[in-house]
Each structure stands twice: as structure tokens, then as C-alpha cells.
PDB file of N, CA and C in Angstrom:
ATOM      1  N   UNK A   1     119.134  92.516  98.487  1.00  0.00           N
ATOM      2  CA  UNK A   1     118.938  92.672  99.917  1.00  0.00           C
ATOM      3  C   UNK A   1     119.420  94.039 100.408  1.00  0.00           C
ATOM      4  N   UNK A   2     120.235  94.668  99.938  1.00  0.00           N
ATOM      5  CA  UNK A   2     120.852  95.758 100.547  1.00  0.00           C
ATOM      6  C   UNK A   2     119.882  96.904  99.986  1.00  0.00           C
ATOM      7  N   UNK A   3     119.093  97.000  99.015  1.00  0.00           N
ATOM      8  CA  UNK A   3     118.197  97.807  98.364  1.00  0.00           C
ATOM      9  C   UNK A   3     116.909  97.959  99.728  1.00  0.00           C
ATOM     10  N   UNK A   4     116.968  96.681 100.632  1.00  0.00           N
ATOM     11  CA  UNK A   4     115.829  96.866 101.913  1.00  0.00           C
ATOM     12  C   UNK A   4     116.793  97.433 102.770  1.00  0.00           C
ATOM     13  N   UNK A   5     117.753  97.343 102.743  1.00  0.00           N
ATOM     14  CA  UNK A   5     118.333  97.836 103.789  1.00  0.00           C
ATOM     15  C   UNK A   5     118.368  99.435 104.152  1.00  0.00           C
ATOM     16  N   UNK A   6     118.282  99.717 102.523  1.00  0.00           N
ATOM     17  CA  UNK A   6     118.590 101.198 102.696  1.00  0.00           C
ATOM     18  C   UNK A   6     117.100 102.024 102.535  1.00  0.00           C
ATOM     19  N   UNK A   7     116.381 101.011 102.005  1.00  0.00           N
ATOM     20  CA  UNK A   7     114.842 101.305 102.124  1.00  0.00           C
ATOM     21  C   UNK A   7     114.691 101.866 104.294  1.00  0.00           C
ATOM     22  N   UNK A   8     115.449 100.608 104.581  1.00  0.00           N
ATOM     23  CA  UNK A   8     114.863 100.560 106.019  1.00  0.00           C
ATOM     24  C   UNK A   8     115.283 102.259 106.856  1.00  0.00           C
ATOM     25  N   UNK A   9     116.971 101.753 106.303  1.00  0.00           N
ATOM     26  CA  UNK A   9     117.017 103.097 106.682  1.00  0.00           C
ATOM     27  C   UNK A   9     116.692 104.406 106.160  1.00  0.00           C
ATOM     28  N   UNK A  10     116.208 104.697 105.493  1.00  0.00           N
ATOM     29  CA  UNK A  10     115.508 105.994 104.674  1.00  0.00           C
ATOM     30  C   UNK A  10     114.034 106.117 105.212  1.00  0.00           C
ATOM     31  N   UNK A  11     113.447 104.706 106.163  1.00  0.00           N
ATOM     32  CA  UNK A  11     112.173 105.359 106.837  1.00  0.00           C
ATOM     33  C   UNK A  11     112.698 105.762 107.986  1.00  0.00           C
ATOM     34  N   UNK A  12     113.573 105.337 108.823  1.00  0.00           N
ATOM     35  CA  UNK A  12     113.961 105.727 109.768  1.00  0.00           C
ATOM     36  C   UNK A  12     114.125 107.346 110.100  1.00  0.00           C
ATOM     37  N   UNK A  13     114.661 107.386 108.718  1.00  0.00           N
ATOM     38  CA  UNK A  13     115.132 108.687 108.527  1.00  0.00           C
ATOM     39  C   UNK A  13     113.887 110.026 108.638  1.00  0.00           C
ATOM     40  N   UNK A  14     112.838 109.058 107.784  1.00  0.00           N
ATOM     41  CA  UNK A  14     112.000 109.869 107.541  1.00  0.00           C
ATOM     42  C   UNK A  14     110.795 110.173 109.151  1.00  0.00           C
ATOM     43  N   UNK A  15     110.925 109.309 109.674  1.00  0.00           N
ATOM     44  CA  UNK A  15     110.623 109.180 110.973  1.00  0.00           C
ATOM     45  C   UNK A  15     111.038 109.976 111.591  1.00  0.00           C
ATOM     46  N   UNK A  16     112.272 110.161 111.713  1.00  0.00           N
ATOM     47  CA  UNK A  16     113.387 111.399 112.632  1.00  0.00           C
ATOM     48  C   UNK A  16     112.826 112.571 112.377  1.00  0.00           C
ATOM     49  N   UNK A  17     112.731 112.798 110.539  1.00  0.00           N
ATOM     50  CA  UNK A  17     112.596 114.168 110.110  1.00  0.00           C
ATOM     51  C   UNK A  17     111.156 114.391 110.049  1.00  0.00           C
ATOM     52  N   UNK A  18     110.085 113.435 110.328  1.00  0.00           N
ATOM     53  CA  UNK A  18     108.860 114.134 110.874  1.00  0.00           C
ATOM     54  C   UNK A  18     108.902 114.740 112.606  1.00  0.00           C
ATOM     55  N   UNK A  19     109.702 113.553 113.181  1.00  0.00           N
ATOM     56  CA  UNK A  19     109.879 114.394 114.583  1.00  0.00           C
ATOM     57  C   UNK A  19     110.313 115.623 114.784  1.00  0.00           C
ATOM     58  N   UNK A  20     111.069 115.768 113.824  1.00  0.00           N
ATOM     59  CA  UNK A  20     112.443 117.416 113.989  1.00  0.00           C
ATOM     60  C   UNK A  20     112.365 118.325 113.575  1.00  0.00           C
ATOM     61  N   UNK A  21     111.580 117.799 112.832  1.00  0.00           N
ATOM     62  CA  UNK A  21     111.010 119.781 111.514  1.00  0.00           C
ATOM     63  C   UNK A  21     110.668 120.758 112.611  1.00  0.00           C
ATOM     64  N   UNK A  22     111.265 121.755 111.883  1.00  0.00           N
ATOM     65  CA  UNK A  22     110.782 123.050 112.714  1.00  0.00           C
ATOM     66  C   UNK A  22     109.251 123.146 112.833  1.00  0.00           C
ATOM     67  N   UNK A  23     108.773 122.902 112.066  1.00  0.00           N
ATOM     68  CA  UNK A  23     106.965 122.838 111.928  1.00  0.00           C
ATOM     69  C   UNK A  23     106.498 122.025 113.132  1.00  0.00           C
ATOM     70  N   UNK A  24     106.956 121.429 113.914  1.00  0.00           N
ATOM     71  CA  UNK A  24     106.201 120.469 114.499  1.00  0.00           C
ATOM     72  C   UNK A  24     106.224 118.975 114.210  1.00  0.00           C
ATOM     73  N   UNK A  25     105.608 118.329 114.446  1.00  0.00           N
ATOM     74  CA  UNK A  25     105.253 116.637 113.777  1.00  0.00           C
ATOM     75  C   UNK A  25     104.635 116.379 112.660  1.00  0.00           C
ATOM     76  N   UNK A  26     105.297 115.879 111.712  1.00  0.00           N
ATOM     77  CA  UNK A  26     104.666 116.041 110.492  1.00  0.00           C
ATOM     78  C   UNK A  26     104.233 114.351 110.128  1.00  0.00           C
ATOM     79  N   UNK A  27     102.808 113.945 110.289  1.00  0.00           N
ATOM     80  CA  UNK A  27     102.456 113.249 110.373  1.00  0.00           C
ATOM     81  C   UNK A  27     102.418 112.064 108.935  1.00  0.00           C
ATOM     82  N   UNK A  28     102.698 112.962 107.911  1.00  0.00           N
ATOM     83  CA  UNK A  28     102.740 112.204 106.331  1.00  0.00           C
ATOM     84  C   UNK A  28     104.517 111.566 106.161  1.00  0.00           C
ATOM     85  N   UNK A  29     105.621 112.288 107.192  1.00  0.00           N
ATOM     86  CA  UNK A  29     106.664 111.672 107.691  1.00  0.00           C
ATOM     87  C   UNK A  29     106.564 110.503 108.157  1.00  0.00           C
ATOM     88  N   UNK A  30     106.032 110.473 108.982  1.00  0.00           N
ATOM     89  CA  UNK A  30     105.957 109.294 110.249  1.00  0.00           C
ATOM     90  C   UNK A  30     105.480 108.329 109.803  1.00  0.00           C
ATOM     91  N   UNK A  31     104.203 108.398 109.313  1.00  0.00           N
ATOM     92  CA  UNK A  31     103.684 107.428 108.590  1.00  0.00           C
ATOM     93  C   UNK A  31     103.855 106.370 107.831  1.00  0.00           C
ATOM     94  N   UNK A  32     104.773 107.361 106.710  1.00  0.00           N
ATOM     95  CA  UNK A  32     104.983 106.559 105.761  1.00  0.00           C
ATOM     96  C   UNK A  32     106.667 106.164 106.214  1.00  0.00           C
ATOM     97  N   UNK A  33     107.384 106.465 106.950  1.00  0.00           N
ATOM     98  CA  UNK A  33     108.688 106.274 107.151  1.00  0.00           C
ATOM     99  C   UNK A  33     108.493 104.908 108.218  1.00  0.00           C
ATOM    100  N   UNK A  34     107.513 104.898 109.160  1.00  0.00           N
ATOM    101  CA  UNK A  34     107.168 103.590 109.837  1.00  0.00           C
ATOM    102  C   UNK A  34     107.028 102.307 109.150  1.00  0.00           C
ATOM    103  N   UNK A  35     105.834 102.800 107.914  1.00  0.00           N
ATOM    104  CA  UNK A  35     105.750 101.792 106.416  1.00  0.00           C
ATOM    105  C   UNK A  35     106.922 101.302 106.192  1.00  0.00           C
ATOM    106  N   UNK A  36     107.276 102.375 105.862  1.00  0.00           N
ATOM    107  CA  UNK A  36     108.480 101.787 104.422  1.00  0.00           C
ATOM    108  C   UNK A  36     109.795 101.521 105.304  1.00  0.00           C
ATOM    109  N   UNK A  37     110.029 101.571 106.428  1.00  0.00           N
ATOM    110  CA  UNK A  37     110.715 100.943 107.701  1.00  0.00           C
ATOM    111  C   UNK A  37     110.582  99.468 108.109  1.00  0.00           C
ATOM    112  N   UNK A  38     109.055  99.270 108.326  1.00  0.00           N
ATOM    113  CA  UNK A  38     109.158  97.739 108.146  1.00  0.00           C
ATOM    114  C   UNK A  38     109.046  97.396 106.942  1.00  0.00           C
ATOM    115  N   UNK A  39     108.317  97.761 106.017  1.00  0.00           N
ATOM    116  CA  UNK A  39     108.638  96.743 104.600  1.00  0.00           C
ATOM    117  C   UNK A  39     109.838  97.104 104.227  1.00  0.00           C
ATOM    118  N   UNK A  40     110.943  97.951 104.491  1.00  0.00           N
ATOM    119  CA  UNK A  40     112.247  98.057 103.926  1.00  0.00           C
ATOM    120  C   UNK A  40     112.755  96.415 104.894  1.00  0.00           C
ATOM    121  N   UNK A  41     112.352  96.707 106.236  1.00  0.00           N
ATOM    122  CA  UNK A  41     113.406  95.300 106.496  1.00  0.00           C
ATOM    123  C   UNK A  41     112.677  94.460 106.663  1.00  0.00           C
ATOM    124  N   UNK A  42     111.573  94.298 106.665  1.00  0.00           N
ATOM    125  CA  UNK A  42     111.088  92.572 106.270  1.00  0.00           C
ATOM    126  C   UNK A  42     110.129  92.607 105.089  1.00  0.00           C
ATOM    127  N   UNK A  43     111.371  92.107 103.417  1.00  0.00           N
ATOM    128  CA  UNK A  43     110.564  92.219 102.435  1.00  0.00           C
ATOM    129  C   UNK A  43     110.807  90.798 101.711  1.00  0.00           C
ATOM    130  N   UNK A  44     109.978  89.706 102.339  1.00  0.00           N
ATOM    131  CA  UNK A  44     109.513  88.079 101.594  1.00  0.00           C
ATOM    132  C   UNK A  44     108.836  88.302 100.174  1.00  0.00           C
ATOM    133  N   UNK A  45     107.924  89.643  99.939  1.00  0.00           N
ATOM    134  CA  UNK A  45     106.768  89.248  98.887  1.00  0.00           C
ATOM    135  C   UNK A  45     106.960  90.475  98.032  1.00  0.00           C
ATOM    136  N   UNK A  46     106.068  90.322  96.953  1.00  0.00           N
ATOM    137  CA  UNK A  46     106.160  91.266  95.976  1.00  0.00           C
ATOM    138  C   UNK A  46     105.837  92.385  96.521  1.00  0.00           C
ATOM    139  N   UNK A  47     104.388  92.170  96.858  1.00  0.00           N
ATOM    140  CA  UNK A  47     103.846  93.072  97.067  1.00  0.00           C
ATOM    141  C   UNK A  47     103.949  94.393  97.888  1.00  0.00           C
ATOM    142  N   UNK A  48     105.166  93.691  98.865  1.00  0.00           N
ATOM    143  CA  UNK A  48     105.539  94.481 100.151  1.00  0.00           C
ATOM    144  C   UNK A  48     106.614  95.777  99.056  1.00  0.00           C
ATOM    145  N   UNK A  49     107.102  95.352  98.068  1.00  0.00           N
ATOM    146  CA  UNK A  49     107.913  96.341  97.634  1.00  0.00           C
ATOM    147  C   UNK A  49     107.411  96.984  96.505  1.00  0.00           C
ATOM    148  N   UNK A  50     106.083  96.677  95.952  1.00  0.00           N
ATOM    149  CA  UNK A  50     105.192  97.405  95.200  1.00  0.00           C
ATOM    150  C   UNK A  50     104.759  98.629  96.318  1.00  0.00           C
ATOM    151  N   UNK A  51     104.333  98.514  97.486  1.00  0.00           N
ATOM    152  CA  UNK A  51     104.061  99.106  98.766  1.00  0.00           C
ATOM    153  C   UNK A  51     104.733 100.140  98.764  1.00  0.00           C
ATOM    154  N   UNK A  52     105.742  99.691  99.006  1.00  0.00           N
ATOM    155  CA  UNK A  52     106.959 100.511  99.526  1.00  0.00           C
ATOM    156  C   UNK A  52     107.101 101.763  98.008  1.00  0.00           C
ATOM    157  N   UNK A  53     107.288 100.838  97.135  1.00  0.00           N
ATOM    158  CA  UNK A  53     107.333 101.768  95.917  1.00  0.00           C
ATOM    159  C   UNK A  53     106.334 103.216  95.472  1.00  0.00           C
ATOM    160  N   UNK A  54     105.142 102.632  96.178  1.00  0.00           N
ATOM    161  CA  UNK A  54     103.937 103.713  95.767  1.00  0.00           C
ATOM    162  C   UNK A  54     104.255 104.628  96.992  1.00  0.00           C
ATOM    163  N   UNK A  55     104.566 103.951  98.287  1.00  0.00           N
ATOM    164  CA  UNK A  55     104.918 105.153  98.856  1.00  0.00           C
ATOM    165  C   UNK A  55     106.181 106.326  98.303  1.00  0.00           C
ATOM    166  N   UNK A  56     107.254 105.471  97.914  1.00  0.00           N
ATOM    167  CA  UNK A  56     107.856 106.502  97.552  1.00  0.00           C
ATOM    168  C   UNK A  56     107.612 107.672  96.515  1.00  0.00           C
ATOM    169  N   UNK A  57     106.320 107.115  95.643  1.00  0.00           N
ATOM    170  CA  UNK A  57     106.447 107.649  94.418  1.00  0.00           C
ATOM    171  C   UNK A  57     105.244 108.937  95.029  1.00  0.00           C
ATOM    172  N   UNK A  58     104.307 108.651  96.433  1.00  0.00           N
ATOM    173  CA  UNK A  58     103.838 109.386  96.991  1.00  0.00           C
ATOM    174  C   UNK A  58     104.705 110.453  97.953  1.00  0.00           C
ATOM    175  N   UNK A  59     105.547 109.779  98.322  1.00  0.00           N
ATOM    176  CA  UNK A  59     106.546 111.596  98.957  1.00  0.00           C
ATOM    177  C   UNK A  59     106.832 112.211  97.717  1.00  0.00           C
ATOM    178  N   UNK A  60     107.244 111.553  97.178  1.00  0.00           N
ATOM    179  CA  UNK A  60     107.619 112.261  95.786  1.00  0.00           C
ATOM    180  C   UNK A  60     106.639 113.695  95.353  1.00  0.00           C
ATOM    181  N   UNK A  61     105.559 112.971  94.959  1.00  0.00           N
ATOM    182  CA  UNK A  61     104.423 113.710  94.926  1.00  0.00           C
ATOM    183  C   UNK A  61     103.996 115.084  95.697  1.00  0.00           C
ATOM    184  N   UNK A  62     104.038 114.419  96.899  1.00  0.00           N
ATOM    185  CA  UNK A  62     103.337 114.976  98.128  1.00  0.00           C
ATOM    186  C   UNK A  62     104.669 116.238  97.995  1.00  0.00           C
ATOM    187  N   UNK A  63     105.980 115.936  98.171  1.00  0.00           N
ATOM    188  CA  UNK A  63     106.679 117.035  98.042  1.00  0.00           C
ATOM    189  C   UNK A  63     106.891 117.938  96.950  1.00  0.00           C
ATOM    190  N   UNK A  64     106.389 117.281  95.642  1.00  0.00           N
ATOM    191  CA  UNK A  64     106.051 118.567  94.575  1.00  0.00           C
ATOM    192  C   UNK A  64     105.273 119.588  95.417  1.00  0.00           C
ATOM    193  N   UNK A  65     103.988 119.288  95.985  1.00  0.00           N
ATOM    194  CA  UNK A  65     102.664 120.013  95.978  1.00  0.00           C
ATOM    195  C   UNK A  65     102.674 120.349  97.243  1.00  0.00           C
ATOM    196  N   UNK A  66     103.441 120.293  98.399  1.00  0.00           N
ATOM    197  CA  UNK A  66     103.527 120.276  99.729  1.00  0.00           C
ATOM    198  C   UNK A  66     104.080 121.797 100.148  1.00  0.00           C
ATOM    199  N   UNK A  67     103.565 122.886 100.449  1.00  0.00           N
ATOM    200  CA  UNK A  67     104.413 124.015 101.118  1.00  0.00           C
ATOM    201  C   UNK A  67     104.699 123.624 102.562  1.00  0.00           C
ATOM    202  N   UNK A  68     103.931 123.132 102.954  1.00  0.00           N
ATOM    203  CA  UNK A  68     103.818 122.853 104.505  1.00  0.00           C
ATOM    204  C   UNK A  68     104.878 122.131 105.092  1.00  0.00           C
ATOM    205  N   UNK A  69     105.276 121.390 104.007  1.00  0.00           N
ATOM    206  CA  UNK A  69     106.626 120.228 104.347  1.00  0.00           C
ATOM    207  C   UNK A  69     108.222 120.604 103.705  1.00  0.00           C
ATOM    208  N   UNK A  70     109.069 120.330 104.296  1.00  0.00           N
ATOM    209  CA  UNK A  70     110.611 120.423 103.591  1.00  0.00           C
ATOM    210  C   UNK A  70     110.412 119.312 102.274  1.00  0.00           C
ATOM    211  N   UNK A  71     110.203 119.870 101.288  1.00  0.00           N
ATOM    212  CA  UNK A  71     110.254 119.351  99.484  1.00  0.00           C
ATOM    213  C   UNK A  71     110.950 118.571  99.374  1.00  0.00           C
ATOM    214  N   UNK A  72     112.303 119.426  99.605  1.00  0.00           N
ATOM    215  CA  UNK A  72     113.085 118.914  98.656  1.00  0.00           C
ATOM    216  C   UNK A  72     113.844 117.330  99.923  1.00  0.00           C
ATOM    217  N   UNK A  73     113.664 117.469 100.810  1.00  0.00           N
ATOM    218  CA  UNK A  73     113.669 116.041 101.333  1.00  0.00           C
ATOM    219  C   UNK A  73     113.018 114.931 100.981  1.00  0.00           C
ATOM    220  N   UNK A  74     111.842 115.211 101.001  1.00  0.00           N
ATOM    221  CA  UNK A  74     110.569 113.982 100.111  1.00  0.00           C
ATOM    222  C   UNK A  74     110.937 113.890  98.814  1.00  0.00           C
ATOM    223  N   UNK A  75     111.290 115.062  97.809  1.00  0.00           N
ATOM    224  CA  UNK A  75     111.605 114.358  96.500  1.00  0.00           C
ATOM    225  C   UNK A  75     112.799 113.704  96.714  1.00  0.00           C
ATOM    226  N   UNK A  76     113.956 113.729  97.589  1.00  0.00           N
ATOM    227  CA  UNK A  76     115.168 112.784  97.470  1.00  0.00           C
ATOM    228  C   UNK A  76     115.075 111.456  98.032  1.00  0.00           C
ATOM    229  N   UNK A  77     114.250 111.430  98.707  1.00  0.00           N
ATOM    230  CA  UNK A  77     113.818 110.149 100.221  1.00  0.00           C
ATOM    231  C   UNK A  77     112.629 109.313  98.354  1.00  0.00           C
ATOM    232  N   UNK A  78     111.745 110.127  98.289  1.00  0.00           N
ATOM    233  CA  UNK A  78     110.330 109.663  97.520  1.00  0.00           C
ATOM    234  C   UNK A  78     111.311 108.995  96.510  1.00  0.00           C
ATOM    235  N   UNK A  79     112.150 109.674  95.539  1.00  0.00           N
ATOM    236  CA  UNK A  79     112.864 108.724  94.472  1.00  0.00           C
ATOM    237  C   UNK A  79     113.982 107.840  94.889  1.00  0.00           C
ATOM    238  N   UNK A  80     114.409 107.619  95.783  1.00  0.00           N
ATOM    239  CA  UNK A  80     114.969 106.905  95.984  1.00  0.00           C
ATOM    240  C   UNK A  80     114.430 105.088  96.440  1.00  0.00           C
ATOM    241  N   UNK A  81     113.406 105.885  97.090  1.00  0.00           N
ATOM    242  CA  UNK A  81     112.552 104.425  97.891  1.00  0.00           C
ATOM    243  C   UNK A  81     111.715 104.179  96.753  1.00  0.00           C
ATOM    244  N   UNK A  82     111.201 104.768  96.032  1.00  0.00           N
ATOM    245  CA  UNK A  82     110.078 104.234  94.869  1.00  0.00           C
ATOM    246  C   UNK A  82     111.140 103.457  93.651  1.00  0.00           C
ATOM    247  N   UNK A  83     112.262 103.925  93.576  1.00  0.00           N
ATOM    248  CA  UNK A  83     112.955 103.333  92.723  1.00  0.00           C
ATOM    249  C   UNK A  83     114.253 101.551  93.246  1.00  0.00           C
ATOM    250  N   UNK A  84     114.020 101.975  94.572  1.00  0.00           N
ATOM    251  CA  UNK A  84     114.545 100.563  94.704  1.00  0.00           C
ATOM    252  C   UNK A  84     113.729  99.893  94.928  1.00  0.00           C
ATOM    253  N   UNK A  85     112.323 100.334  95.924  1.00  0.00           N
ATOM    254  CA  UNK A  85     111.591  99.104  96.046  1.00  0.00           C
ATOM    255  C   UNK A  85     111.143  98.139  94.728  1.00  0.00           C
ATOM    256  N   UNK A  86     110.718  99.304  93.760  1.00  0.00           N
ATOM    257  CA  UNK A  86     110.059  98.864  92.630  1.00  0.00           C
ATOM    258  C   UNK A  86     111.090  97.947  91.934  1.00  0.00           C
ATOM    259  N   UNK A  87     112.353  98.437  91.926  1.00  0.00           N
ATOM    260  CA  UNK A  87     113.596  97.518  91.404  1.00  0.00           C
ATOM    261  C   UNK A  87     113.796  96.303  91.912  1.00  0.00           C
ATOM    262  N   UNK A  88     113.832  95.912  93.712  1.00  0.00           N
ATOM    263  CA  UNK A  88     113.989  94.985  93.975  1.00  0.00           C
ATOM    264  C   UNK A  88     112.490  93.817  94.168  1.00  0.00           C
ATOM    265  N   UNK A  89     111.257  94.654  93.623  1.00  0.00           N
ATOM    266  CA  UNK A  89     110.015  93.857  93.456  1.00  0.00           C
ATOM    267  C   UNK A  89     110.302  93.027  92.109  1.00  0.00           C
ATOM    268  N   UNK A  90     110.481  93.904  91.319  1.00  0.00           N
ATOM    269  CA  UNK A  90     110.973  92.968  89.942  1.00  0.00           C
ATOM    270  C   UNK A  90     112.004  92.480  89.694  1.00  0.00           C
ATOM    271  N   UNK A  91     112.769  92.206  90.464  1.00  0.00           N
ATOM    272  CA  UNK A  91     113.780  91.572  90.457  1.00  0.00           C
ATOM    273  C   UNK A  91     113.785  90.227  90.953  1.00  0.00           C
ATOM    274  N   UNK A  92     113.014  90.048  91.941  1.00  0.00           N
ATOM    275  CA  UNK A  92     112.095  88.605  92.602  1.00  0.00           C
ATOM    276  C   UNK A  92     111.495  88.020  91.785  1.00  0.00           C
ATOM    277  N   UNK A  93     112.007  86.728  91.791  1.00  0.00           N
ATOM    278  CA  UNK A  93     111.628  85.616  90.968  1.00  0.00           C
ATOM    279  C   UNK A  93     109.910  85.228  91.160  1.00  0.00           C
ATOM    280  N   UNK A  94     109.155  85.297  90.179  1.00  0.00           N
ATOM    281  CA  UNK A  94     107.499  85.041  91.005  1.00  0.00           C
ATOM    282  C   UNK A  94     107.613  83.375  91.117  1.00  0.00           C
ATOM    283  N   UNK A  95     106.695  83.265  92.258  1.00  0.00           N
ATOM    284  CA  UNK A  95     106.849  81.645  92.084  1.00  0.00           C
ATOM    285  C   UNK A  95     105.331  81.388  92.636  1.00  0.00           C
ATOM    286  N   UNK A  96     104.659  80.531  91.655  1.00  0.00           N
ATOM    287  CA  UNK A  96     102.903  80.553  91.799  1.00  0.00           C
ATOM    288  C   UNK A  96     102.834  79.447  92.443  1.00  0.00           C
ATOM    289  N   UNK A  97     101.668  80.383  92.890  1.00  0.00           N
ATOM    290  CA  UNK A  97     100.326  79.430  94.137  1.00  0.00           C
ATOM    291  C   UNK A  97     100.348  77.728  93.916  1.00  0.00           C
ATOM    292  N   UNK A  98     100.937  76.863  95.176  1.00  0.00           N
ATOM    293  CA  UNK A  98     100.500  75.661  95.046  1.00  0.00           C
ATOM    294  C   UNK A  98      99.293  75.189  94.324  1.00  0.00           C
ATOM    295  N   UNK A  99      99.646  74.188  93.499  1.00  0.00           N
ATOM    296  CA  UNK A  99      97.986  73.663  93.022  1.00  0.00           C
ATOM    297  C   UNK A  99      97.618  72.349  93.886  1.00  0.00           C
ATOM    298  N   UNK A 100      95.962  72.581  94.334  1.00  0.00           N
ATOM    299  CA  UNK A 100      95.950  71.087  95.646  1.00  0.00           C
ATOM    300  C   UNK A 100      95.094  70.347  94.589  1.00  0.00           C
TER     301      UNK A 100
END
């Protein structure tokens, strides 16, 4: 549980720091920090932290190849959130579909 927590807050974060950049509004911030904001704090299903995970592994990305954006924020924010979500997705017990 505390792995969403800090998910939650690391979109928050990332939210702030699309508002604040000297550049203006950086819209690949916001976005994905809104995402991974609510699936950091409401995460019931797998899938929500597979989600969360690809986003991170996309700042990640996006801040290798990004001049336009502060880097080295997205690679610390991107590995951090791709590595807990993905941690606390597999860490959830699967439990299958009622049979009627």
C-alpha cells in the first residue's frame, strides 16, 4: 500500500512540475502525473498498476529523448513509478473470474 502512496505522490509532483517549468506547461507532465495520481491512490486491480508502470517506464523514455523537458526529473519520477507500480502489480494475489 505505501508503494501507491508514493506513486500518488510522485504524480502530484509531476503535475506541479508541468505547471512550474520555466518552459511553460508541459503537457506530457500533467498528463501522465494526473494518471499515475489516481491510479497511485486508487489501485484495486492489476491492471491499474501495469498502467501506472508503462507510464513510468514512458517518462523514463520520454526523458532520455526529450530536450524540451527537464530529463533528468522524468528519469528519477519514470524509474521510480515504473518500478513500484510494476512491483506492487505482481505482488497482488490474482484471483479469477467467477464461474456462473
Amino acid at each position: 500500500m505505501w508503494k501507491a502512496w508514493v506513486n500518488f505522490v510522485l504524480g502530484l509532483w509531476l503535475i506541479l512540475s508541468g505547471i512550474i517549468t520555466t518552459l511553460g506547461v508541459q503537457a506530457n507532465y500533467i498528463i501522465v502525473g494526473i494518471v499515475v495520481a489516481v491510479l497511485g491512490f486508487w489501485t484495486g486491480k492489476i491492471w491499474q498498476g501495469i498502467v501506472t508502470g508503462i507510464l513510468g517506464i514512458w517518462l523514463f523514455l520520454s526523458g532520455l529523448i526529450s530536450t524540451l523537458m527537464a530529463p533528468i526529473n522524468m528519469l528519477i519520477v519514470g524509474v521510480i513509478v515504473a518500478g513500484l507500480s510494476l512491483w506492487e502489480a505482481l505482488q497482488r494475489p490474482h484471483t479469477p473470474a467467477p464461474q456462473h
